[in-house]
PDB file of N, CA and C in Angstrom:
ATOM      1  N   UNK A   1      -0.224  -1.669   7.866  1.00  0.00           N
ATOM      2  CA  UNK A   1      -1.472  -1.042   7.471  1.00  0.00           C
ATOM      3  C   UNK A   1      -2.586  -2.043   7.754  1.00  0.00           C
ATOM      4  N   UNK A   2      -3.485  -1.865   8.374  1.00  0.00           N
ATOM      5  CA  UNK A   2      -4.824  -2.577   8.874  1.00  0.00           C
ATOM      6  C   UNK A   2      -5.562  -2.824   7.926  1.00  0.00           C
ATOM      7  N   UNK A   3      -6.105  -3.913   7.654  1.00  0.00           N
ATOM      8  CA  UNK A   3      -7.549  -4.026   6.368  1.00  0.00           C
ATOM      9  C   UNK A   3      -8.078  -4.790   6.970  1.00  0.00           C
ATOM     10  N   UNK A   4      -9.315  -4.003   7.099  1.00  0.00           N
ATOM     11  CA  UNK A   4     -11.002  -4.683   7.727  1.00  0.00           C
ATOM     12  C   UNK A   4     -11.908  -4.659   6.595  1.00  0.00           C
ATOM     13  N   UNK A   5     -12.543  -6.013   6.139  1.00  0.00           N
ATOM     14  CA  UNK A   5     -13.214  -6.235   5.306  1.00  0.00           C
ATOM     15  C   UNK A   5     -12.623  -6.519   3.952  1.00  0.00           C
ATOM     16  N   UNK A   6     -11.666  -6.640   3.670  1.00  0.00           N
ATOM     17  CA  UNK A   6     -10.737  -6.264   2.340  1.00  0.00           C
ATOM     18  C   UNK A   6     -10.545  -5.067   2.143  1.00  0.00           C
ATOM     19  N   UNK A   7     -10.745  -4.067   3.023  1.00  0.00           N
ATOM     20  CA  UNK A   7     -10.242  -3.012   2.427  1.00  0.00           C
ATOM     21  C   UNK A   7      -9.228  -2.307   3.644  1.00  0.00           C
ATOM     22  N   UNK A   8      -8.221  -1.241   3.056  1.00  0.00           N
ATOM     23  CA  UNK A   8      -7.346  -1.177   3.530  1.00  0.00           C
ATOM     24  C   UNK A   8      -7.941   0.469   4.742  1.00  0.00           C
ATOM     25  N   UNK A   9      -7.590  -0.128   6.423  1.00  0.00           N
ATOM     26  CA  UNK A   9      -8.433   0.877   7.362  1.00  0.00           C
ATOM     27  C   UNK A   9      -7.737   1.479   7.444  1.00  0.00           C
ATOM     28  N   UNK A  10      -7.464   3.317   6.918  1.00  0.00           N
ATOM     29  CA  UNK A  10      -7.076   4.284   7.125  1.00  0.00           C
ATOM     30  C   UNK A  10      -8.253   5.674   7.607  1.00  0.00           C
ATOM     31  N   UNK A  11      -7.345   6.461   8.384  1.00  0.00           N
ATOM     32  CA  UNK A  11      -8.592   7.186   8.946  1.00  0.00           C
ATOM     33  C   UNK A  11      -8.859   8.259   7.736  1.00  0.00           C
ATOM     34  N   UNK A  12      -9.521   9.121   8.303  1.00  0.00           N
ATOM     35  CA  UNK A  12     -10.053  10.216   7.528  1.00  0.00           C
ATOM     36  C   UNK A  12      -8.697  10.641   6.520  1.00  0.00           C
ATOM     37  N   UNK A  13      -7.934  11.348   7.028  1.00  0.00           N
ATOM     38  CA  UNK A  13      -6.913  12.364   6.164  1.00  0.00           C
ATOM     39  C   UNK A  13      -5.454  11.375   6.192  1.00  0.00           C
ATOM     40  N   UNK A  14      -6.028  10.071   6.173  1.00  0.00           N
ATOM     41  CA  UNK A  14      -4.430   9.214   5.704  1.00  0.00           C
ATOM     42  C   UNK A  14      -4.834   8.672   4.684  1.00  0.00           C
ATOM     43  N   UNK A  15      -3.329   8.141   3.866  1.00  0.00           N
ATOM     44  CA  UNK A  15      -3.584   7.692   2.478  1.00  0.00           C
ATOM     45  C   UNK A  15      -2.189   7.199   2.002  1.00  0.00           C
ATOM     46  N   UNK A  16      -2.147   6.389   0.965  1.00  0.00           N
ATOM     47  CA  UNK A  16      -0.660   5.951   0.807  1.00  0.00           C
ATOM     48  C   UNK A  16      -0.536   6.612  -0.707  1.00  0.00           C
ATOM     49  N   UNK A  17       0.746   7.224  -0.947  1.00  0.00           N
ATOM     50  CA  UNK A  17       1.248   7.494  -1.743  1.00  0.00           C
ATOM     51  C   UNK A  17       2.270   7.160  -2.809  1.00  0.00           C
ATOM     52  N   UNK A  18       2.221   6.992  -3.741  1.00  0.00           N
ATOM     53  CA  UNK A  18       3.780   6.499  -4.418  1.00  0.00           C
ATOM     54  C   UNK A  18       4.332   7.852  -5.159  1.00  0.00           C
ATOM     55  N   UNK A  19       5.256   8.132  -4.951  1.00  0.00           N
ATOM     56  CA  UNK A  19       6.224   9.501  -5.614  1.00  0.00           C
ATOM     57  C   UNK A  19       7.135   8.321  -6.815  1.00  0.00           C
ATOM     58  N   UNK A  20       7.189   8.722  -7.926  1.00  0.00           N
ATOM     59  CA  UNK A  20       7.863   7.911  -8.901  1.00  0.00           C
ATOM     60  C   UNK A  20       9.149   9.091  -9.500  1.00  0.00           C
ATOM     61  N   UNK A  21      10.117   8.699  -9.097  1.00  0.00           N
ATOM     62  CA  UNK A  21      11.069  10.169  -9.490  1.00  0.00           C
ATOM     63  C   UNK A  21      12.070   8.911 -10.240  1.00  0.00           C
ATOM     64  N   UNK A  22      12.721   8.393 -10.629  1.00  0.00           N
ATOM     65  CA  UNK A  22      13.532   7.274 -11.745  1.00  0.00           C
ATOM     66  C   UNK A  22      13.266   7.083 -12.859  1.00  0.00           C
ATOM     67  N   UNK A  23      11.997   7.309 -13.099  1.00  0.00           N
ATOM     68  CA  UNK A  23      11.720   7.261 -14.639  1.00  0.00           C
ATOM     69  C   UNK A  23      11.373   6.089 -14.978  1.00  0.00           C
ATOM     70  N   UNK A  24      10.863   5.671 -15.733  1.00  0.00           N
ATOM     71  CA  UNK A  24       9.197   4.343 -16.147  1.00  0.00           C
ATOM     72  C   UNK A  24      10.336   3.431 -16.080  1.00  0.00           C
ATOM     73  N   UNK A  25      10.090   2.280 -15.427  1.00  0.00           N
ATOM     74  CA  UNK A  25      10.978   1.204 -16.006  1.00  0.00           C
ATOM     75  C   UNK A  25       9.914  -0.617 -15.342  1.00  0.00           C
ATOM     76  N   UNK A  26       9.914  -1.482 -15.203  1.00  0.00           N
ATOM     77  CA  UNK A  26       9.476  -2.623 -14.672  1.00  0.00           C
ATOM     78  C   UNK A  26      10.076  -2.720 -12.863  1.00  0.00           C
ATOM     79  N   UNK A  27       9.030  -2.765 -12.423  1.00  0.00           N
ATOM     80  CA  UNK A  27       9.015  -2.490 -10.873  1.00  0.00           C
ATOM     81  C   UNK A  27       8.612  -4.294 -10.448  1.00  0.00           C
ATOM     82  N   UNK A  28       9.183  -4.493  -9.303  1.00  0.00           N
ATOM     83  CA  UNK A  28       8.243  -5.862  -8.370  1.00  0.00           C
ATOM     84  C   UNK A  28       7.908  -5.315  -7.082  1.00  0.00           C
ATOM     85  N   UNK A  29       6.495  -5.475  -6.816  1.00  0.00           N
ATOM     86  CA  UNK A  29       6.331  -4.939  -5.532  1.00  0.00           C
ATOM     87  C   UNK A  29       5.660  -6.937  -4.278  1.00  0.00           C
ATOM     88  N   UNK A  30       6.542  -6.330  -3.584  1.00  0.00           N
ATOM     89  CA  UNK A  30       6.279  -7.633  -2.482  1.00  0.00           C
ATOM     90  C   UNK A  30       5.470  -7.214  -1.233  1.00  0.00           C
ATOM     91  N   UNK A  31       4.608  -8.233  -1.367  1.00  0.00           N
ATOM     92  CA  UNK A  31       3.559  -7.872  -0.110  1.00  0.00           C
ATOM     93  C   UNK A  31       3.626  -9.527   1.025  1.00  0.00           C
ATOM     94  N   UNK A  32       3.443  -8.850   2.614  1.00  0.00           N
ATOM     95  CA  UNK A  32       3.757  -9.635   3.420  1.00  0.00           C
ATOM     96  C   UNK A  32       2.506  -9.721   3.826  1.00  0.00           C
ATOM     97  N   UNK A  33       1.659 -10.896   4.170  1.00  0.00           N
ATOM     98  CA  UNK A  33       0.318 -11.073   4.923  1.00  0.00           C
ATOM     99  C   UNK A  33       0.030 -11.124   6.034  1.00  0.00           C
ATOM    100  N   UNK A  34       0.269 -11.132   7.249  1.00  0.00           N
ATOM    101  CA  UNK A  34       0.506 -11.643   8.454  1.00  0.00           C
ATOM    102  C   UNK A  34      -0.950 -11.547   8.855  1.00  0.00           C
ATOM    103  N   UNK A  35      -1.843 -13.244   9.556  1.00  0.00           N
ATOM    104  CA  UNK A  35      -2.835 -13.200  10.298  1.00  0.00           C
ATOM    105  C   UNK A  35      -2.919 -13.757  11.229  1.00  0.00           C
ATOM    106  N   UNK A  36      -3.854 -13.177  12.206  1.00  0.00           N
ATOM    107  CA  UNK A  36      -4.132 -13.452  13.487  1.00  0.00           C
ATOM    108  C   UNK A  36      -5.067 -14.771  13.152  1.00  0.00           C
TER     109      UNK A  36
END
């Protein structure tokens, strides 16, 4: 996913979603940075 300016560049009618179907519990989410 592209981010220009700090914010994340999606076009008009894209968008990220999370569907949560497991039921509430403590999640870790890992993010990868990669720069030019």
């Amino acid at each position: 996913i592209p981010v220009e300016n700090g914010r994340l560049a999606l076009g008009r009618w894209q968008g990220i979603f999370l569907a949560e179907f497991d039921g509430p519990r403590e999640r870790t989410v890992l993010v990868s940075v990669v720069a030019e």
